[in-house]
C-alpha atoms as a PDB file:
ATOM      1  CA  UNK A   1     -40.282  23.971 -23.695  1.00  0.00           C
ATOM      2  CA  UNK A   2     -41.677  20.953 -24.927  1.00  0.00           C
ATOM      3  CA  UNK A   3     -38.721  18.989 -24.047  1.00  0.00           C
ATOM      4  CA  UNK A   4     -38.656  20.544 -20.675  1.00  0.00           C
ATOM      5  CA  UNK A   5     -42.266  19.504 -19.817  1.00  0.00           C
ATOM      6  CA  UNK A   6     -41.422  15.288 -20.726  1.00  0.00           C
ATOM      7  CA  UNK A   7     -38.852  15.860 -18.377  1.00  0.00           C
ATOM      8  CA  UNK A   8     -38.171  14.800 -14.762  1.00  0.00           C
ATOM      9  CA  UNK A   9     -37.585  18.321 -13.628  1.00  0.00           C
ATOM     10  CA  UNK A  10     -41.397  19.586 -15.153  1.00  0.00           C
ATOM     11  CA  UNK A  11     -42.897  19.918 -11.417  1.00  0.00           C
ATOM     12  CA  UNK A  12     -39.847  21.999 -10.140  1.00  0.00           C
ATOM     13  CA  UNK A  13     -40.541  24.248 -12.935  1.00  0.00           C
ATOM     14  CA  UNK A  14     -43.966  24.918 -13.736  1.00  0.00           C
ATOM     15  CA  UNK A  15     -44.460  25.192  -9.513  1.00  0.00           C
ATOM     16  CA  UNK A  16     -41.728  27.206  -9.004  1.00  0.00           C
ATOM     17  CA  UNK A  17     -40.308  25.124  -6.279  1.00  0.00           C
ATOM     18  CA  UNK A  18     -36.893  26.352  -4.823  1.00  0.00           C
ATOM     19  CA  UNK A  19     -34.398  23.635  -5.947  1.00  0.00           C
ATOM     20  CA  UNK A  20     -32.789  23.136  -2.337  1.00  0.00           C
ATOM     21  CA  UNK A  21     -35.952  23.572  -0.533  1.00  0.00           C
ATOM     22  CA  UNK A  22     -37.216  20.061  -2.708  1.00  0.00           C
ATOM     23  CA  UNK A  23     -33.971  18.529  -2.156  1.00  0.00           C
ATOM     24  CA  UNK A  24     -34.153  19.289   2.178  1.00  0.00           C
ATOM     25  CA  UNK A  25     -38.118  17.687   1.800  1.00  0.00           C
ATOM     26  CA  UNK A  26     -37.533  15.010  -0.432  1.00  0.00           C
ATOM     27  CA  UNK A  27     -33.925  13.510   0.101  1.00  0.00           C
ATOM     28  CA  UNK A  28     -33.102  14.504   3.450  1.00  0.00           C
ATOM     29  CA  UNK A  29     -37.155  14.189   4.855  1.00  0.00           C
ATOM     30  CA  UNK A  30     -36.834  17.346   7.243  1.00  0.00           C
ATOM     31  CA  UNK A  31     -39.850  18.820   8.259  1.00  0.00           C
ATOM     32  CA  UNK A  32     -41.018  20.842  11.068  1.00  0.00           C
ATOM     33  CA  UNK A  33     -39.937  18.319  13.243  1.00  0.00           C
ATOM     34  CA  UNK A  34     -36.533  18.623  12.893  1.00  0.00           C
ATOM     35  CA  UNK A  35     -35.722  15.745  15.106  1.00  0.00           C
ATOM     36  CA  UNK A  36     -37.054  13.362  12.492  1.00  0.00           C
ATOM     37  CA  UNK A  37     -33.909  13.607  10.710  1.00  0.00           C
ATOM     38  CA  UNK A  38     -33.133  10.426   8.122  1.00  0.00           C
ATOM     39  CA  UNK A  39     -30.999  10.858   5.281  1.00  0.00           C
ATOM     40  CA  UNK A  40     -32.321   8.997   2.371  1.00  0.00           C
ATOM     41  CA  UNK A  41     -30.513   8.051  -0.785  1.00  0.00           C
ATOM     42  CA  UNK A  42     -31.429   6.933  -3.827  1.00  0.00           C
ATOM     43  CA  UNK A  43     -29.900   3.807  -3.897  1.00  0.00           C
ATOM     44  CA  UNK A  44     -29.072   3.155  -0.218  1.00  0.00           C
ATOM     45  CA  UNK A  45     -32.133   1.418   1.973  1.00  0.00           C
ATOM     46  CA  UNK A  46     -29.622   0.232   4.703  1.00  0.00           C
ATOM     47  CA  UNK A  47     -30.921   0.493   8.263  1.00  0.00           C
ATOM     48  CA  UNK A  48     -28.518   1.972  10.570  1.00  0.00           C
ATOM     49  CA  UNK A  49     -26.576  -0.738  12.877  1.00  0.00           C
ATOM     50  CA  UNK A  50     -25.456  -0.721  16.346  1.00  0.00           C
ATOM     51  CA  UNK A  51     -22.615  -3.710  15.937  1.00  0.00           C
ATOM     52  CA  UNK A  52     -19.702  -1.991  14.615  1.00  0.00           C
ATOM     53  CA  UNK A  53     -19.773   0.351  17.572  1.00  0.00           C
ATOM     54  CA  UNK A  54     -19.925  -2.695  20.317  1.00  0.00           C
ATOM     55  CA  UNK A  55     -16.966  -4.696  18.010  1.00  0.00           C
ATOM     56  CA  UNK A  56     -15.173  -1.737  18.452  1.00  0.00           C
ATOM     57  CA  UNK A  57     -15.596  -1.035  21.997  1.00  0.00           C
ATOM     58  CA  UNK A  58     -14.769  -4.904  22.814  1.00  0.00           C
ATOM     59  CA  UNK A  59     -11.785  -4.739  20.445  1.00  0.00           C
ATOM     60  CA  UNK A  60     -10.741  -1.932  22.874  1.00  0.00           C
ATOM     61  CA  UNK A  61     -10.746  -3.857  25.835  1.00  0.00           C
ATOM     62  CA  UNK A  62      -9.755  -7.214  24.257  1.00  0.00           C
ATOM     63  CA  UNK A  63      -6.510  -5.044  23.436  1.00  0.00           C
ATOM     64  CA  UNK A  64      -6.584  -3.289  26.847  1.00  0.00           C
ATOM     65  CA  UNK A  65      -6.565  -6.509  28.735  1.00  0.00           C
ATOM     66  CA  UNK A  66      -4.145  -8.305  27.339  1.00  0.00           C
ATOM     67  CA  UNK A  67      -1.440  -5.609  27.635  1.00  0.00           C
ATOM     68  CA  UNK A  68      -2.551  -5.670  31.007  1.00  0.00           C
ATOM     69  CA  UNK A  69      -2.101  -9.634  31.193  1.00  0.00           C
ATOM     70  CA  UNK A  70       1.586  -9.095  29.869  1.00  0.00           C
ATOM     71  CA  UNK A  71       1.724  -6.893  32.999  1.00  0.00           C
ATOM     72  CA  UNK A  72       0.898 -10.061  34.742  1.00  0.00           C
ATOM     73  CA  UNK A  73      -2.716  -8.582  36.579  1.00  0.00           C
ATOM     74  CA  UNK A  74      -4.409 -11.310  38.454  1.00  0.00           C
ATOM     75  CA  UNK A  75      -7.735 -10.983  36.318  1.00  0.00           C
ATOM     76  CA  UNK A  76      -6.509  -9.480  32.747  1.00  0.00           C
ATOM     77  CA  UNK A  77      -6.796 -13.165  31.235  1.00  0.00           C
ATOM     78  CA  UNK A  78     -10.350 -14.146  31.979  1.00  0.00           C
ATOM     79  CA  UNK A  79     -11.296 -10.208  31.241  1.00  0.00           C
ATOM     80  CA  UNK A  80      -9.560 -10.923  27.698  1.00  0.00           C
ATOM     81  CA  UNK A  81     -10.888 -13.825  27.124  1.00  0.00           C
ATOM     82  CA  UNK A  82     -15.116 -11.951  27.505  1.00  0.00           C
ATOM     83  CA  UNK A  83     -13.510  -9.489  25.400  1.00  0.00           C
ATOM     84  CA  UNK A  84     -12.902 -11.751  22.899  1.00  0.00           C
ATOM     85  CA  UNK A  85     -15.992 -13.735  22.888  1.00  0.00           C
ATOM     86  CA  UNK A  86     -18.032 -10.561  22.973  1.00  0.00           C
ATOM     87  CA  UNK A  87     -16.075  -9.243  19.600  1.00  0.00           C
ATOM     88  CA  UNK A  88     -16.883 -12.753  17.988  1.00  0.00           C
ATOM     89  CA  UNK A  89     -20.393 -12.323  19.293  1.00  0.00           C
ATOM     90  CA  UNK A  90     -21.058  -9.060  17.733  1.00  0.00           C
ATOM     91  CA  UNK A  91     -19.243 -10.001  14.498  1.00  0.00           C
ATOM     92  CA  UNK A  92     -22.056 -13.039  14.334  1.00  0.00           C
ATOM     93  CA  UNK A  93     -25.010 -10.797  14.825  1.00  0.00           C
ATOM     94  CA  UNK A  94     -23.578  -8.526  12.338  1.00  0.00           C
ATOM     95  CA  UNK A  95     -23.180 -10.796   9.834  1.00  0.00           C
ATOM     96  CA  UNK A  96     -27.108 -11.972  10.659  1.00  0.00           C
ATOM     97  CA  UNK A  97     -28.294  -9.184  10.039  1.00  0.00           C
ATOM     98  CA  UNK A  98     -25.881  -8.411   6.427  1.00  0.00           C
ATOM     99  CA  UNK A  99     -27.143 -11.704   5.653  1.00  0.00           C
ATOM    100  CA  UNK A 100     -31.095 -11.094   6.436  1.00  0.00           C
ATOM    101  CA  UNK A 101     -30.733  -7.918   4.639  1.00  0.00           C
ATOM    102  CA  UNK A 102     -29.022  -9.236   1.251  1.00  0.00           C
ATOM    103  CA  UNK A 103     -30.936 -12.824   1.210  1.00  0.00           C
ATOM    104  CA  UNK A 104     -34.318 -11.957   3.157  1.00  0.00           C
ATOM    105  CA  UNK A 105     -35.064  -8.068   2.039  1.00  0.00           C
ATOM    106  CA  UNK A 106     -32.764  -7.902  -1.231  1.00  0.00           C
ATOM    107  CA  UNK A 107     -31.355  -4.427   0.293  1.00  0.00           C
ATOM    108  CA  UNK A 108     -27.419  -5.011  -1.334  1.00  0.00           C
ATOM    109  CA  UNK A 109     -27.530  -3.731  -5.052  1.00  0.00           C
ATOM    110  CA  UNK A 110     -24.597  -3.260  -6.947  1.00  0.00           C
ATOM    111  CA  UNK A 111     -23.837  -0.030  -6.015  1.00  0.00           C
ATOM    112  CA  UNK A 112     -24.495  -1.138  -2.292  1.00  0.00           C
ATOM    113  CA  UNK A 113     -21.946  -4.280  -2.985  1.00  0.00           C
ATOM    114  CA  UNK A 114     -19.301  -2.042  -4.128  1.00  0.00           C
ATOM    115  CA  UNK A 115     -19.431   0.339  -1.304  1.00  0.00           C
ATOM    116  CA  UNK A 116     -18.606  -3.120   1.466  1.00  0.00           C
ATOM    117  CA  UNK A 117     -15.868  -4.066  -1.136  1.00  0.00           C
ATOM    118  CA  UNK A 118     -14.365  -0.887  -0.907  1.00  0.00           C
ATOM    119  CA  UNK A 119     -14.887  -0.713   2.485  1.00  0.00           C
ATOM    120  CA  UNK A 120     -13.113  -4.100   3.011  1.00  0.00           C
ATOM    121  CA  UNK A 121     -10.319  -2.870   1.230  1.00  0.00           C
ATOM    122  CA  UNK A 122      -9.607   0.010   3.370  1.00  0.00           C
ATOM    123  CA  UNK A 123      -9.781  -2.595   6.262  1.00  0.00           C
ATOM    124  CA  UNK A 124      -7.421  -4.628   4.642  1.00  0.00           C
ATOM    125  CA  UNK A 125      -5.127  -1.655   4.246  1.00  0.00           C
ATOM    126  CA  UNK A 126      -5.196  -1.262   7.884  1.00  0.00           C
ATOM    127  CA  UNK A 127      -4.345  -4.608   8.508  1.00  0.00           C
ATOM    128  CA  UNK A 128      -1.202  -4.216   6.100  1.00  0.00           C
ATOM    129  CA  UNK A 129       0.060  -1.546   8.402  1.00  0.00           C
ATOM    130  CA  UNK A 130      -0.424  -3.390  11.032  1.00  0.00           C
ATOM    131  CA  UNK A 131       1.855  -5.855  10.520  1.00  0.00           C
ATOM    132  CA  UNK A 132       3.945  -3.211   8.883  1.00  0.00           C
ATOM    133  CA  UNK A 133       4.818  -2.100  12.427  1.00  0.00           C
ATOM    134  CA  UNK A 134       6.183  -5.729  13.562  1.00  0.00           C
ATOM    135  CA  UNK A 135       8.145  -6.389  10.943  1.00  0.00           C
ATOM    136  CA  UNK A 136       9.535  -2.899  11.248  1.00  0.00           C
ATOM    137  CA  UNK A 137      10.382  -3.975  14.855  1.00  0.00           C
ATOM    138  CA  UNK A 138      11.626  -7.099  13.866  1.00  0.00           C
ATOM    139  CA  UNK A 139      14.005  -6.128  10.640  1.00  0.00           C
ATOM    140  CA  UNK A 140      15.391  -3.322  13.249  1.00  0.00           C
ATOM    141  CA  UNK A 141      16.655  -6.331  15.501  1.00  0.00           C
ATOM    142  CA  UNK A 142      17.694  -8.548  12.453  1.00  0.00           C
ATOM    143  CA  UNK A 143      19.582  -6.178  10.756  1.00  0.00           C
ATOM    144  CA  UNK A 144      21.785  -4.981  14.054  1.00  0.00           C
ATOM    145  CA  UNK A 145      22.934  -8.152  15.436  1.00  0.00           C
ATOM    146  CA  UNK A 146      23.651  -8.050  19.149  1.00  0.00           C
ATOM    147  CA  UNK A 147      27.101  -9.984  19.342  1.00  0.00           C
ATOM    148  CA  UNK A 148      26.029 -11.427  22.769  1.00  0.00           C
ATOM    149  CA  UNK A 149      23.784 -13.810  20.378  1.00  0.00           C
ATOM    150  CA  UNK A 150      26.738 -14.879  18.371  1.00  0.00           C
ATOM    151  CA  UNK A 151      26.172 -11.924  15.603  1.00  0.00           C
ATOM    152  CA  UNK A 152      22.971 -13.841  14.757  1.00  0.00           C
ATOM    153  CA  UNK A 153      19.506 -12.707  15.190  1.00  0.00           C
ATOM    154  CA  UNK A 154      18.586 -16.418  15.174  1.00  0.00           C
ATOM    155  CA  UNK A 155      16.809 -17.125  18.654  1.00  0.00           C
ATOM    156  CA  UNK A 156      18.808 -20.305  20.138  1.00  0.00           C
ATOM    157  CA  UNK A 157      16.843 -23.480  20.113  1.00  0.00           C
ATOM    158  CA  UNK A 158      14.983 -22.241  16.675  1.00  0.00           C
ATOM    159  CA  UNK A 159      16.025 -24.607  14.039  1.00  0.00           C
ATOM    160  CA  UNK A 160      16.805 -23.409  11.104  1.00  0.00           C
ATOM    161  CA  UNK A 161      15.100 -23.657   7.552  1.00  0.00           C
ATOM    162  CA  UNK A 162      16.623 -26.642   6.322  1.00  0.00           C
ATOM    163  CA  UNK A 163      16.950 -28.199   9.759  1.00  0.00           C
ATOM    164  CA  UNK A 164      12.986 -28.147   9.962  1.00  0.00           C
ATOM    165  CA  UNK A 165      10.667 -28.644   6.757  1.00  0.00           C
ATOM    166  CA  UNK A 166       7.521 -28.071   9.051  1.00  0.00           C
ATOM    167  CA  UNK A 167       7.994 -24.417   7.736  1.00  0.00           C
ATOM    168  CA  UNK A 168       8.116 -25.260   4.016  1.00  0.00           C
ATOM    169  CA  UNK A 169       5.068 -27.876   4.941  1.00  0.00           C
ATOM    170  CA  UNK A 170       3.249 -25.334   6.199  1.00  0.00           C
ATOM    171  CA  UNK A 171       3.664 -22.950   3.086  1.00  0.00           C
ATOM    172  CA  UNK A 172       2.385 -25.527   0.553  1.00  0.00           C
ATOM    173  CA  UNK A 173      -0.398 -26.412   2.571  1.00  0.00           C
ATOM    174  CA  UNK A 174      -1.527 -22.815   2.895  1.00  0.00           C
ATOM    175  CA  UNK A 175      -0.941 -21.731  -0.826  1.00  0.00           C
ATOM    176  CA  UNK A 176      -2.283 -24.900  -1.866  1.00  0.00           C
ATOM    177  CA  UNK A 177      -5.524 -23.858   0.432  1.00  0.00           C
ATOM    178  CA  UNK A 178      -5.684 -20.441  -1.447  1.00  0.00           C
ATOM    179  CA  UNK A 179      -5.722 -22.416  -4.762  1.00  0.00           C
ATOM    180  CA  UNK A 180      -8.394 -24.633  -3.754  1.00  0.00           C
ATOM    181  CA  UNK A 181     -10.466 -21.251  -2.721  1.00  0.00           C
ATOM    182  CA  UNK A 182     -10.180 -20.264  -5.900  1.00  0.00           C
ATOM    183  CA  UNK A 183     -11.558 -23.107  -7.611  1.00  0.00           C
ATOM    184  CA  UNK A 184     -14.303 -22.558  -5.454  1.00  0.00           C
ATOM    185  CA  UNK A 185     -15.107 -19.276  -7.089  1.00  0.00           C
ATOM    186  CA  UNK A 186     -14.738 -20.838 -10.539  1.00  0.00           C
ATOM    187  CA  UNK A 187     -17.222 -23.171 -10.093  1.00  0.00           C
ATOM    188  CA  UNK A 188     -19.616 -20.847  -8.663  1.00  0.00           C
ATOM    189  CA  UNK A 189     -19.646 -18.730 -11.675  1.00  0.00           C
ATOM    190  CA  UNK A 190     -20.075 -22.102 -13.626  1.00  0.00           C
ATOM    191  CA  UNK A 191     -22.970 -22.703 -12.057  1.00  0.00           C
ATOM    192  CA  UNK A 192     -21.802 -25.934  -9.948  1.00  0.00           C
ATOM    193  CA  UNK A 193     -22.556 -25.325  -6.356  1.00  0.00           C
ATOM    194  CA  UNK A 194     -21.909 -28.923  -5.445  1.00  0.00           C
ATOM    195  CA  UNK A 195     -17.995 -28.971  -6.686  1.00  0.00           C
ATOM    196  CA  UNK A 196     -17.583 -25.410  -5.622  1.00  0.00           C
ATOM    197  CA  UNK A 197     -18.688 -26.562  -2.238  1.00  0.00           C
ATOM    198  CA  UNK A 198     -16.155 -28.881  -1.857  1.00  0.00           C
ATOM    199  CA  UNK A 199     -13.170 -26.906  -2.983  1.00  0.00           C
ATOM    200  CA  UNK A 200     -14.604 -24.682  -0.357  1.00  0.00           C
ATOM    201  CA  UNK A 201     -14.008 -27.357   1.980  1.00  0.00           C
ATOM    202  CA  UNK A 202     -11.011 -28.606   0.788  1.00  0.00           C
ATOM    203  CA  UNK A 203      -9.381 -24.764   1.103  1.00  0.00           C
ATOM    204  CA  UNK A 204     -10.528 -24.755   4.854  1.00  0.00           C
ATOM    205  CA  UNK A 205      -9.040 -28.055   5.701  1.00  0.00           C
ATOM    206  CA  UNK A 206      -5.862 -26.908   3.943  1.00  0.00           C
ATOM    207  CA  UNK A 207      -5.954 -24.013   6.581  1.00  0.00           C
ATOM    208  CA  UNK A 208      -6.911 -26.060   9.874  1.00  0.00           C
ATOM    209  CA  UNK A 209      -3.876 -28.065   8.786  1.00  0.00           C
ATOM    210  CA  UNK A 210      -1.724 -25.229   8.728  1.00  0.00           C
ATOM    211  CA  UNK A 211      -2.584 -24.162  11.883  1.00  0.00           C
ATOM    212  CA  UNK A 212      -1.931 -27.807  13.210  1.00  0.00           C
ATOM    213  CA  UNK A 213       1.486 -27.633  11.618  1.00  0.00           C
ATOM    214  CA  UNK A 214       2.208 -24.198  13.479  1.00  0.00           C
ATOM    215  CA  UNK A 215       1.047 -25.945  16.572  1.00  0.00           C
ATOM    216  CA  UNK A 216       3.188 -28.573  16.206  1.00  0.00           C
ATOM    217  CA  UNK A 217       6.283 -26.246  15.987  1.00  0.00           C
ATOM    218  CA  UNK A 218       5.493 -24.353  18.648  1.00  0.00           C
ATOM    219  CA  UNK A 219       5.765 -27.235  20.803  1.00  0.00           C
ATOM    220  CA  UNK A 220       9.046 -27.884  19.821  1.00  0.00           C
ATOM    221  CA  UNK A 221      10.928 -25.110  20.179  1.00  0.00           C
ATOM    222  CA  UNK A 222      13.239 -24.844  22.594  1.00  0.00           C
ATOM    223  CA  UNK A 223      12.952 -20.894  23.870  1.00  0.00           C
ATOM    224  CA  UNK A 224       9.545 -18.712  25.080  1.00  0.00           C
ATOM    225  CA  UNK A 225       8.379 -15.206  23.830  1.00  0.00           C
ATOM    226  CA  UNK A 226      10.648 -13.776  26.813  1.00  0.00           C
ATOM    227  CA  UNK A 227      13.589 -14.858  26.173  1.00  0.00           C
ATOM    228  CA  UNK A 228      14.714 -12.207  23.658  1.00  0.00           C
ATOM    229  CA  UNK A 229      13.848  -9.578  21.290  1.00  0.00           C
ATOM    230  CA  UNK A 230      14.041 -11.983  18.511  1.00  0.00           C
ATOM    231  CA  UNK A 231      12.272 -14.420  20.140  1.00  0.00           C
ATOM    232  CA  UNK A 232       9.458 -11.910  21.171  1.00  0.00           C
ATOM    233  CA  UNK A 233       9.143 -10.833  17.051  1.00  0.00           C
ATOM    234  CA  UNK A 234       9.155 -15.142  16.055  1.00  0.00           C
ATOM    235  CA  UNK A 235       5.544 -15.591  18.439  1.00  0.00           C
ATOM    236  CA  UNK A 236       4.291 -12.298  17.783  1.00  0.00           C
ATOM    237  CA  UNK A 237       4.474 -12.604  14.194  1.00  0.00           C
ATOM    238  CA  UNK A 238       3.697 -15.919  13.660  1.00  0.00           C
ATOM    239  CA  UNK A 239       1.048 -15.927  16.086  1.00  0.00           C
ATOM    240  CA  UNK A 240      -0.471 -12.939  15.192  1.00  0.00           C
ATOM    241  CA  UNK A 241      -0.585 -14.799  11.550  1.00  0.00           C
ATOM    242  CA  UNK A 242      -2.393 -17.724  13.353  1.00  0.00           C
ATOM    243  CA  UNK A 243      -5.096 -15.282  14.775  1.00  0.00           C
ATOM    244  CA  UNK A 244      -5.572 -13.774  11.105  1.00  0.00           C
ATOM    245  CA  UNK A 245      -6.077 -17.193   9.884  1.00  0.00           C
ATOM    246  CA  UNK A 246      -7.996 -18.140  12.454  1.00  0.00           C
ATOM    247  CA  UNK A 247     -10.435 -15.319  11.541  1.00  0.00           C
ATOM    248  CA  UNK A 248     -10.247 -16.388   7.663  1.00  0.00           C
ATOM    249  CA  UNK A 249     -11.029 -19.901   8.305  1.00  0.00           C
ATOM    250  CA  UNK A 250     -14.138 -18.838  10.738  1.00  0.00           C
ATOM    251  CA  UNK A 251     -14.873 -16.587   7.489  1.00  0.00           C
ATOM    252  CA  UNK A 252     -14.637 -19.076   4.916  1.00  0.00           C
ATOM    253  CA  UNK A 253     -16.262 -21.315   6.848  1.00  0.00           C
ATOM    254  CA  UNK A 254     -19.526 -19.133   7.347  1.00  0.00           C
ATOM    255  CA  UNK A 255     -19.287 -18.782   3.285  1.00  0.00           C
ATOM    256  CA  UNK A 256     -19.287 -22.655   2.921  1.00  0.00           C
ATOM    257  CA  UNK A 257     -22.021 -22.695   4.718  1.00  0.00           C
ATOM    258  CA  UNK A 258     -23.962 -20.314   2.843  1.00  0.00           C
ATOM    259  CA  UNK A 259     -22.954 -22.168  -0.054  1.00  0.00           C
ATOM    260  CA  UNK A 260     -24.504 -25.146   0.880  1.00  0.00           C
ATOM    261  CA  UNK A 261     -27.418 -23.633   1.303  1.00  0.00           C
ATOM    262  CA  UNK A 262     -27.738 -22.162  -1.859  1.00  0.00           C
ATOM    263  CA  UNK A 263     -27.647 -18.933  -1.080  1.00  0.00           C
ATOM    264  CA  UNK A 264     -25.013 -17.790  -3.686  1.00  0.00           C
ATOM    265  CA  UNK A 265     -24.894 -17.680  -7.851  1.00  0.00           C
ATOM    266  CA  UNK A 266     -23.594 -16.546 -10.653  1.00  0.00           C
ATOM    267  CA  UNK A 267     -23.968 -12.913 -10.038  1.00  0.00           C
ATOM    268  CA  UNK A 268     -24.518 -12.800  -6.371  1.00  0.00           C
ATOM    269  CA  UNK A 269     -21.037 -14.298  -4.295  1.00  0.00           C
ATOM    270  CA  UNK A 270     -19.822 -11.183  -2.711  1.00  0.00           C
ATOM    271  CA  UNK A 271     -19.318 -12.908   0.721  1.00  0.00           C
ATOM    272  CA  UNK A 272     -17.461 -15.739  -0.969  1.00  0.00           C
ATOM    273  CA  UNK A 273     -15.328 -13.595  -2.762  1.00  0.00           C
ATOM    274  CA  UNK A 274     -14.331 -11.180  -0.038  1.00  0.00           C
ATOM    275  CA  UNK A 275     -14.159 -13.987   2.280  1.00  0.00           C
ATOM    276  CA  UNK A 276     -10.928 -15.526  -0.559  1.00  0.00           C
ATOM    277  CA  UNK A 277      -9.337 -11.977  -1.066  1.00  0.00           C
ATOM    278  CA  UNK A 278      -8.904 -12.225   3.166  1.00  0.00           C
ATOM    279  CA  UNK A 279      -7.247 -15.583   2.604  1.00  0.00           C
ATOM    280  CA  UNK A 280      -5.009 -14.240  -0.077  1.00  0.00           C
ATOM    281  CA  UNK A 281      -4.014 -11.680   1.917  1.00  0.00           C
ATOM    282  CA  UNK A 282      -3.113 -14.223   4.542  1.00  0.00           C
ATOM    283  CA  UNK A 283      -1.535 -16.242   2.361  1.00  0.00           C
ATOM    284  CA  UNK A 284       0.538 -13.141   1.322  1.00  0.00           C
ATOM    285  CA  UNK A 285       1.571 -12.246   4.945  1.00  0.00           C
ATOM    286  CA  UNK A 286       2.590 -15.431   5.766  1.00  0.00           C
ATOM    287  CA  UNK A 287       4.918 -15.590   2.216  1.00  0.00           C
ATOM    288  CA  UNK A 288       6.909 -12.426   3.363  1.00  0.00           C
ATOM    289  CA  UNK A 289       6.750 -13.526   7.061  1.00  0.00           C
ATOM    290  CA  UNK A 290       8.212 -16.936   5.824  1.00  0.00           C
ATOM    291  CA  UNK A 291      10.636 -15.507   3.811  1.00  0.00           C
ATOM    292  CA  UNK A 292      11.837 -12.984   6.389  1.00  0.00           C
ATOM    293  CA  UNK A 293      12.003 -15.253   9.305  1.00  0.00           C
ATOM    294  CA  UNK A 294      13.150 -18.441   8.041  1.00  0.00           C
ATOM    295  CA  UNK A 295      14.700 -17.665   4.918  1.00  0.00           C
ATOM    296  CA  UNK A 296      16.486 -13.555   5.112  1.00  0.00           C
ATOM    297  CA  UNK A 297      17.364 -14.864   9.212  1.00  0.00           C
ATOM    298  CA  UNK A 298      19.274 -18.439   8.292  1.00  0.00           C
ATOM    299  CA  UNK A 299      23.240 -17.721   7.839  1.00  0.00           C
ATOM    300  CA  UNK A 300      25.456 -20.341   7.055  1.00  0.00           C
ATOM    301  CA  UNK A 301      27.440 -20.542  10.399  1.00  0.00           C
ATOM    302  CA  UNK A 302      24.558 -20.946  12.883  1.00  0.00           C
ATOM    303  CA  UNK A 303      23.416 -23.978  10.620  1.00  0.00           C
ATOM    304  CA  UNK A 304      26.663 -25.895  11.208  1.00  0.00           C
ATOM    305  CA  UNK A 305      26.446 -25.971  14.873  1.00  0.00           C
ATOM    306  CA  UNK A 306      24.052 -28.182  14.545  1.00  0.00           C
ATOM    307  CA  UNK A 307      26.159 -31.091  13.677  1.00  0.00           C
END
């Protein structure tokens, strides 16, 4: 009895309170007005957000638009295009207020952290089968030939791997960027802001060159997106790639420049951190997309018609 009156639970017994009566007024704050409904949690003082619902909806018709600009509809391009900037829009305000809420208010405890890492893994998992499906599409193709391509699944005017190094450049360049991110993280639990903020910069350079090196190639092939199957896998996959690492450098980017600011340490660099698992993950993609396009598609007798 003694021990049960130094304990937590001494006002639920000596009043006689109902247990789940106490729980519905104390962690769930019901009372007679039953409107005022606001789950509360012990270690969760996040305000409710209205941004994930807009990115979605503008994801929607981002997506919606540009199927409807394949269908070649006089206004689906401009439409995509306010899509688009409305989804980047949204992701910036969201980000704000993460940002005022972690720095400004001090809302993100560990538990709190660990719930957005998890949750960015389960995004991550989505994006995996999303590009699942394309390469499911395009090892269908490259795996059953049509012989009115020669028996290859080699678009014409692609050259192949060791025709072109801008491929190979390309590769280095991008796991040479996910090294330097790394770094970066290193030096931040060091204590060194000022060298991890320019490996930082250093790993988004790496990237912008990549994507100047995928420009470059794109300009110099020889066949469009309609021109076959094959063809129509090459853009969508590498350019879907592109987008991703688009979205990682705009990431990283937004991380550098919380970094400058001094808005990360030793124990507090979740943004950082999540912000280099998304760049290993592109840097993953792009390995197997490298691999399976330039490397598993090159055959011996398509690369001697070139000389």
């Amino acid at each position: 009895m003694n021990l049960l009156r130094n304990s937590p639970l001494k006002d639920l017994y000596f009043k006689k309170k109902d247990y789940f009566s106490h729980y519905i007024e104390t962690d769930l704050r019901i009372n007679k007005n039953f409107l005022n409904l606001k789950p509360s949690h012990y270690f969760n003082d996040i305000l409710y957000t209205k941004w994930p619902l807009y990115i979605s909806v503008a994801v929607f018709f981002m997506l919606f638009y540009f199927v409807m600009a394949l269908k070649r509809f006089t206004i689906a391009i401009p439409l995509s295009f306010i899509s688009l900037g409305l989804v980047l829009y949204y992701v910036f305000c969201w980000f704000s207020d993460m940002i005022l809420e972690s720095l400004v208010f001090g809302r993100y405890n560990r538990k709190v952290r660990g719930a957005l890492a998890y949750g960015f893994m389960l995004f991550l998992v989505s994006e995996v089968f999303i590009f699942s499906g394309f390469f499911w599409a395009y090892f269908d193709r490259l795996f059953d030939p049509s012989t009115l391509t020669g028996g290859t699944s080699l678009p014409y005017g692609l050259e192949p791997l060791f025709k072109s190094f801008k491929p190979i450049y390309a590769t280095l360049v991008l796991v040479v960027s996910g090294y330097f991110a790394n770094w970066g993280i290193y030096y931040t639990h060091l204590g060194s802001l000022s060298d991890a903020y320019w490996y930082a910069y250093l790993s988004v350079v790496c990237g912008v060159i990549f994507l100047l090196v995928q420009i470059s190639e794109y300009n110099s092939l020889l066949f469009s997106i309609a021109d076959s199957v094959y063809a129509s896998s090459f853009y969508f996959l590498t350019g879907f790639h592109g987008l991703h690492v688009t979205i990682g450098l705009l990431f990283l980017a937004v991380q550098q420049d919380r970094m400058f600011r001094c808005q990360f340490n030793k124990a507090r660099l979740q943004g950082y951190r999540l912000a280099v698992i998304y760049w290993h993950f592109v840097d993953y993609i792009w390995i197997f997309l490298f691999l399976a396009v330039y490397v598993v598609n090159w055959n011996y007798s398509y690369y001697y018609m070139w000389y």
